[in-house]
N, C-alpha and C. Protein backbone atom coordinates (compact mmCIF):
# COMPACT_ATOMS: atom_id res chain seq x y z
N UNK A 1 -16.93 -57.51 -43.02
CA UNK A 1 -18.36 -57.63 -43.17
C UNK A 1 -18.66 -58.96 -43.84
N UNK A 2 -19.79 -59.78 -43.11
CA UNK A 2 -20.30 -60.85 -43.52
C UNK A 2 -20.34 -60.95 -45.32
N UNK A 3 -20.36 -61.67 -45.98
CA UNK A 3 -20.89 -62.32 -46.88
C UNK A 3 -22.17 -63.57 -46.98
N UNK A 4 -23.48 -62.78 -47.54
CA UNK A 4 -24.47 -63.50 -47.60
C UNK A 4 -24.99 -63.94 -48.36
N UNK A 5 -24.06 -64.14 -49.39
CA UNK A 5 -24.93 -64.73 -50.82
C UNK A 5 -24.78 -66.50 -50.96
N UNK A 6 -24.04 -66.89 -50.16
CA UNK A 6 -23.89 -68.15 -50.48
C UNK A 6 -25.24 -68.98 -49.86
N UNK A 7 -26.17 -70.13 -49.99
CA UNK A 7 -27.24 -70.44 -49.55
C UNK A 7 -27.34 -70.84 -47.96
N UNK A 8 -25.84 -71.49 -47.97
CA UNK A 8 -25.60 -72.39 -46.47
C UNK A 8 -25.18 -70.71 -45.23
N UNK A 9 -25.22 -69.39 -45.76
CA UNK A 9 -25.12 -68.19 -44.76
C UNK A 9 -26.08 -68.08 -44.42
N UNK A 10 -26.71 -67.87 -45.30
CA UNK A 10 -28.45 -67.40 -45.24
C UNK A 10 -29.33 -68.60 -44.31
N UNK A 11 -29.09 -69.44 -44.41
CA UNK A 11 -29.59 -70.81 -43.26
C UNK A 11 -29.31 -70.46 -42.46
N UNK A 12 -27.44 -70.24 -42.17
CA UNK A 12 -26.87 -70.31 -40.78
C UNK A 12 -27.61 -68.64 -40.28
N UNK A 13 -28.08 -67.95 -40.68
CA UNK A 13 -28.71 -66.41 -40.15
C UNK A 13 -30.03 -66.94 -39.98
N UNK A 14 -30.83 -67.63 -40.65
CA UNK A 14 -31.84 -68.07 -40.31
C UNK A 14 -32.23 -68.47 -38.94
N UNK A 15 -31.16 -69.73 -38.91
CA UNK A 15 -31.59 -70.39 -38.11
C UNK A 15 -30.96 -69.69 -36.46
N UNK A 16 -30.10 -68.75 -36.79
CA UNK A 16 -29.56 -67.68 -35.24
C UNK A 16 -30.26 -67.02 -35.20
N UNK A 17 -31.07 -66.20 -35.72
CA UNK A 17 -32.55 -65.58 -35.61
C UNK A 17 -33.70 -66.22 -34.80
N UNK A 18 -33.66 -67.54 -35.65
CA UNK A 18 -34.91 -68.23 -34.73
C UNK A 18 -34.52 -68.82 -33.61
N UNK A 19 -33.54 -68.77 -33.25
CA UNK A 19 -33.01 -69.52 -31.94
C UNK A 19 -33.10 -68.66 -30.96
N UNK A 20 -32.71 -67.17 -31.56
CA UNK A 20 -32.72 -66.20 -30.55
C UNK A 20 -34.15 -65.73 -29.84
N UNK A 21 -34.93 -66.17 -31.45
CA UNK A 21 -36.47 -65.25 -30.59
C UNK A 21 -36.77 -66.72 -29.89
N UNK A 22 -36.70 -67.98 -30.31
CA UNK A 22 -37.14 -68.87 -28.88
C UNK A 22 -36.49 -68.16 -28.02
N UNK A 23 -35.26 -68.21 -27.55
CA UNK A 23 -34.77 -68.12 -26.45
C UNK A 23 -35.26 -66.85 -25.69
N UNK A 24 -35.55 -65.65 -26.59
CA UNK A 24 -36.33 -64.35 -25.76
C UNK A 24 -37.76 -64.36 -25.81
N UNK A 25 -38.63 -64.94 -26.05
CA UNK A 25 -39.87 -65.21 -26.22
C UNK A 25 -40.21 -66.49 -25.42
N UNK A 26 -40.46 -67.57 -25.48
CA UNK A 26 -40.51 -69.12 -25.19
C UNK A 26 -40.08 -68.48 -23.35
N UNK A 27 -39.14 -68.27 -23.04
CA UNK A 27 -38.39 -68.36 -21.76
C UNK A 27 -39.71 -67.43 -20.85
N UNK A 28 -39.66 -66.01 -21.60
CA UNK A 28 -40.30 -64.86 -20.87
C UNK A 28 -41.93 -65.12 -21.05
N UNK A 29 -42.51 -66.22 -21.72
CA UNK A 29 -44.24 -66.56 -22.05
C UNK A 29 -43.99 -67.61 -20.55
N UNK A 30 -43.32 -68.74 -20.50
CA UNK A 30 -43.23 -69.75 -19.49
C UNK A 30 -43.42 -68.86 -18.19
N UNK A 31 -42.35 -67.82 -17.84
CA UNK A 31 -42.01 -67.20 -16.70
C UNK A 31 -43.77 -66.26 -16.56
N UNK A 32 -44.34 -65.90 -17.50
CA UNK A 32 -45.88 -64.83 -17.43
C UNK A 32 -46.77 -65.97 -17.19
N UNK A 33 -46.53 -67.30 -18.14
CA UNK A 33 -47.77 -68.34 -17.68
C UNK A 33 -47.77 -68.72 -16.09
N UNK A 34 -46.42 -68.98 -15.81
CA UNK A 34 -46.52 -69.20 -14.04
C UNK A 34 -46.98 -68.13 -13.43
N UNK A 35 -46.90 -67.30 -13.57
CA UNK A 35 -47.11 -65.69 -12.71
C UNK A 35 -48.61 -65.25 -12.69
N UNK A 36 -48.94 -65.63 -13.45
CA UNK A 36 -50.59 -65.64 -14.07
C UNK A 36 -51.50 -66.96 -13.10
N UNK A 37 -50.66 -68.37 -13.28
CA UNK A 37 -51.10 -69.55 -12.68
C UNK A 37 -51.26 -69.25 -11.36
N UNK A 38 -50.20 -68.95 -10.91
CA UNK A 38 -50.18 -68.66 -8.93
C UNK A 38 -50.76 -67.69 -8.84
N UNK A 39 -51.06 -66.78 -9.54
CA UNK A 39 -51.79 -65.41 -9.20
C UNK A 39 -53.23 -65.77 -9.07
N UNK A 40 -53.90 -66.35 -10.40
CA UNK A 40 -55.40 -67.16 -10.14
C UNK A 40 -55.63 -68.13 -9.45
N UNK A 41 -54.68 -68.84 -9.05
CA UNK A 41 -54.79 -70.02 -7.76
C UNK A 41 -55.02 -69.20 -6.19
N UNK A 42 -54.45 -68.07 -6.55
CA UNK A 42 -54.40 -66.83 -4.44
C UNK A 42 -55.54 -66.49 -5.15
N UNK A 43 -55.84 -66.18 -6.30
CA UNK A 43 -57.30 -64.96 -6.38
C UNK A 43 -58.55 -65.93 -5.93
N UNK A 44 -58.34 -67.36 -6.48
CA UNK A 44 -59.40 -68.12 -6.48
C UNK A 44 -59.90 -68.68 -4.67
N UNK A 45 -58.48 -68.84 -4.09
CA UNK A 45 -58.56 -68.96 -2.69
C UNK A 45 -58.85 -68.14 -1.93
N UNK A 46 -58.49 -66.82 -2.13
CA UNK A 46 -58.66 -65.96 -1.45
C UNK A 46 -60.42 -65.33 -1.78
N UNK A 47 -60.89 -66.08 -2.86
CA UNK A 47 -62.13 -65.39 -3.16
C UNK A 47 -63.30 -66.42 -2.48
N UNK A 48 -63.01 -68.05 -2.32
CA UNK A 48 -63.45 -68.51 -1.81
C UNK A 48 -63.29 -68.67 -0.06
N UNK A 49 -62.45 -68.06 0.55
CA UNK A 49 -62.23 -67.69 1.60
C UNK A 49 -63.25 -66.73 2.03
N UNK A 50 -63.10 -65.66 1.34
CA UNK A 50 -64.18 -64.30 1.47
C UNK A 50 -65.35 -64.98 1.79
N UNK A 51 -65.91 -65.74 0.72
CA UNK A 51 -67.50 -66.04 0.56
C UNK A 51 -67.65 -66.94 1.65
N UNK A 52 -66.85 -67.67 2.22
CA UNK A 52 -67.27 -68.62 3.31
C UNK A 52 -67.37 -67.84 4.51
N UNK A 53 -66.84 -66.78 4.72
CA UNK A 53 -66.43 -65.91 5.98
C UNK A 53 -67.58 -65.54 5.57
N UNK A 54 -67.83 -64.47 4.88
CA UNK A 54 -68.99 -63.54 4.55
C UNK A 54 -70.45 -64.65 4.97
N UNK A 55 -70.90 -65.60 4.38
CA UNK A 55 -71.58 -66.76 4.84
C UNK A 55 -71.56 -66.70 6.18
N UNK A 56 -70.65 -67.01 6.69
CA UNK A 56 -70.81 -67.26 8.10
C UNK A 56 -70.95 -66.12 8.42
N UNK A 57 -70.54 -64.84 8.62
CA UNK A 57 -71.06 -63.66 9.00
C UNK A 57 -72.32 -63.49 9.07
N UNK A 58 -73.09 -63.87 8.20
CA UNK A 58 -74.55 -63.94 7.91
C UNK A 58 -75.05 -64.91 8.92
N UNK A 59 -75.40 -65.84 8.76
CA UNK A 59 -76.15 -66.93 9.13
C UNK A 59 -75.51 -66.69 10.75
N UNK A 60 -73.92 -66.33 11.51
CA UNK A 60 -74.31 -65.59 13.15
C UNK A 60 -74.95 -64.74 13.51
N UNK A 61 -75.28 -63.03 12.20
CA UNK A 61 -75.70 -62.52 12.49
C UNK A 61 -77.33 -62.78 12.36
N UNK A 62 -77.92 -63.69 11.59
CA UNK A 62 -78.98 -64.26 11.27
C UNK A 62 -79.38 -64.82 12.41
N UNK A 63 -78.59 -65.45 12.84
CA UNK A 63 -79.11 -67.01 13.95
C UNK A 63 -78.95 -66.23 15.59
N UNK A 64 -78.13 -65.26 15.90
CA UNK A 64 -78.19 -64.35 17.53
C UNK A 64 -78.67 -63.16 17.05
N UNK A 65 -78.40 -62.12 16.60
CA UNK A 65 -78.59 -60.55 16.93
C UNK A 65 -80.33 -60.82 16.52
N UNK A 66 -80.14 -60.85 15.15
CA UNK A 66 -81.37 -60.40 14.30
C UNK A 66 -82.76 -62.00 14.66
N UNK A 67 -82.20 -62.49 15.63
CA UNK A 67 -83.44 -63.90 15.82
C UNK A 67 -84.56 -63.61 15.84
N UNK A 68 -85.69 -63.94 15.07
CA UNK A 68 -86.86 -63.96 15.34
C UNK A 68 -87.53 -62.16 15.09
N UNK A 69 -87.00 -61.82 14.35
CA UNK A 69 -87.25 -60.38 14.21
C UNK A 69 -87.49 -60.45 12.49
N UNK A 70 -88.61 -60.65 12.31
CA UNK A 70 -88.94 -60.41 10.81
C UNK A 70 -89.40 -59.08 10.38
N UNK A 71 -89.54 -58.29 10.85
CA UNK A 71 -89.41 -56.75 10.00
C UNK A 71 -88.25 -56.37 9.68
N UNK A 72 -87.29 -56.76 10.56
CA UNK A 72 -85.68 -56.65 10.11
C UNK A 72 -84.74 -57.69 9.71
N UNK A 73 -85.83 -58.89 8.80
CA UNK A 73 -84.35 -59.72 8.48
C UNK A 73 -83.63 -59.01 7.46
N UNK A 74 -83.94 -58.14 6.94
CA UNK A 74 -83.30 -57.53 5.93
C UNK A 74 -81.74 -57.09 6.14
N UNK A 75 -81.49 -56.68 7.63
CA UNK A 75 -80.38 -56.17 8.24
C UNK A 75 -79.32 -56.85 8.01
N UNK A 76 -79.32 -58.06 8.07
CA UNK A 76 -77.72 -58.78 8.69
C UNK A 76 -77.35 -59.19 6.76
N UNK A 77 -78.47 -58.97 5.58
CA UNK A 77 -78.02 -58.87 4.21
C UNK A 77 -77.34 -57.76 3.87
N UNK A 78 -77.94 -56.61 4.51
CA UNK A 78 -77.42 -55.52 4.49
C UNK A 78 -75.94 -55.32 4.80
N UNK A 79 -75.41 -55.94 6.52
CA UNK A 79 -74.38 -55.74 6.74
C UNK A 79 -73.19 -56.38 6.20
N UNK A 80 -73.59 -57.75 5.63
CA UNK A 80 -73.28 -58.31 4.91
C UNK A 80 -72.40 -57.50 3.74
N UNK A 81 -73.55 -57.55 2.97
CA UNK A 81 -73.22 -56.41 1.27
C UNK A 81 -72.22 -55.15 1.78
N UNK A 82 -72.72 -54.40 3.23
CA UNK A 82 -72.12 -53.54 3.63
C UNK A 82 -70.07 -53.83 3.61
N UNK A 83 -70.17 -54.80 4.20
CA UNK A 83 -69.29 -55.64 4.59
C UNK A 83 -67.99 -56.22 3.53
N UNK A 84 -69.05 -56.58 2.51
CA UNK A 84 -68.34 -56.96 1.02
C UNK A 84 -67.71 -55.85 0.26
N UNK A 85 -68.47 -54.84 0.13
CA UNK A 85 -68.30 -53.31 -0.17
C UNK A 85 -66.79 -53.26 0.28
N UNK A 86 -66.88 -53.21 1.34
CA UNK A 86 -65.30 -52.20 2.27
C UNK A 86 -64.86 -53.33 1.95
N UNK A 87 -64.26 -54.43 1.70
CA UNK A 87 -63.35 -55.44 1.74
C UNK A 87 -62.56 -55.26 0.12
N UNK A 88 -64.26 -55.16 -1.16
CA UNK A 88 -63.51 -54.83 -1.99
C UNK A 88 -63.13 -53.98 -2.57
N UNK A 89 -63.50 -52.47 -1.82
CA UNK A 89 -62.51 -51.25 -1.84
C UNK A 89 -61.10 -51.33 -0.99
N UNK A 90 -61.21 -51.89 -0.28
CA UNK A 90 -60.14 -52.14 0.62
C UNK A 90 -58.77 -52.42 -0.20
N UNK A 91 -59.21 -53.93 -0.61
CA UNK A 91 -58.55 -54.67 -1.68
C UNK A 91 -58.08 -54.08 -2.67
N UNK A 92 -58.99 -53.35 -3.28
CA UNK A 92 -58.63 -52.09 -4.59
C UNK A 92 -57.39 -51.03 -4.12
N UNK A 93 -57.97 -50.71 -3.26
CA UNK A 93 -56.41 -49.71 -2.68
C UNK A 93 -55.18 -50.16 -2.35
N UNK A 94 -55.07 -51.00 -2.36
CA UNK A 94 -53.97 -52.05 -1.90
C UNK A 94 -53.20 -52.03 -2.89
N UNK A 95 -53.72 -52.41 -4.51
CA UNK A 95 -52.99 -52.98 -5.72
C UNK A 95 -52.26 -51.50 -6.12
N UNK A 96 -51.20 -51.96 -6.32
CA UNK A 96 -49.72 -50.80 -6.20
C UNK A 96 -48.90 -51.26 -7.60
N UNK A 97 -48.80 -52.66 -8.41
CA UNK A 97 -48.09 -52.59 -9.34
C UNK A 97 -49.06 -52.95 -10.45
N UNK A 98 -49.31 -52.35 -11.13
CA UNK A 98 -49.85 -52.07 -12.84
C UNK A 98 -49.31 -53.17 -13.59
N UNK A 99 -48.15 -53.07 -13.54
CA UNK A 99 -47.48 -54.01 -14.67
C UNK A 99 -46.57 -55.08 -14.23
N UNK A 100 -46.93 -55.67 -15.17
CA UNK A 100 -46.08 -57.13 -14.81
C UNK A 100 -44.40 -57.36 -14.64
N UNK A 101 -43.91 -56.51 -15.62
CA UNK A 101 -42.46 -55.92 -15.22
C UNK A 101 -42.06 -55.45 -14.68
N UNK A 102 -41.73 -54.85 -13.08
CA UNK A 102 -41.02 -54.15 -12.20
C UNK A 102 -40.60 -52.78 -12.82
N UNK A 103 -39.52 -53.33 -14.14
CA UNK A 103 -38.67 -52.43 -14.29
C UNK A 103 -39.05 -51.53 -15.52
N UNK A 104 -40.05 -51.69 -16.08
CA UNK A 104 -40.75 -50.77 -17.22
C UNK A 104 -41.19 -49.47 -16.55
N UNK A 105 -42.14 -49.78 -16.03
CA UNK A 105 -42.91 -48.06 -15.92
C UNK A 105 -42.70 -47.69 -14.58
């Protein structure tokens, strides 16, 4: 069994302590900051994707079906919103992992 009374042990435990939590901390924050980065870079694309589609959905169904029909421009907002609805329930049913670790829960 160790001996820890001398000053230069107590350093050398010190400083294997703090080396260790860099090495388990520092490593596994880097690996969550990337995972987080690419995750909001697809959410951000994929959200501006939506809105341009959805846009254009509108303004075809605006500009042929619903032309010139003002008691019903209300419709093609409707199908629209309708439209957004199911995409982001859709989306919701989809998401299958909770946690960021695989191997926890």
């Amino acid at each position: 069994m160790p001996s820890f009374t001398s000053g230069s042990s107590i350093v050398e435990l010190f400083d294997l302590v703090r080396a260790y939590a860099k090495q388990e901390t520092i490593g596994e924050l880097r690996g969550t900051g990337r995972w987080l980065a690419w995750g909001a870079i697809g959410g951000i694309s994929i959200l501006l994707g939506l809105l341009f589609t959805l846009v254009g959905i509108l303004r075809l169904l605006q500009s042929t079906v619903f032309e010139g029909t003002t008691a019903f421009s209300w419709v093609p907002y409707f199908i629209v919103l309708a439209l957004a609805i199911a995409l982001i329930v859709f989306s919701q049913s989809r998401i299958r992992k909770p946690f960021l670790n695989s191997g926890d829960h």
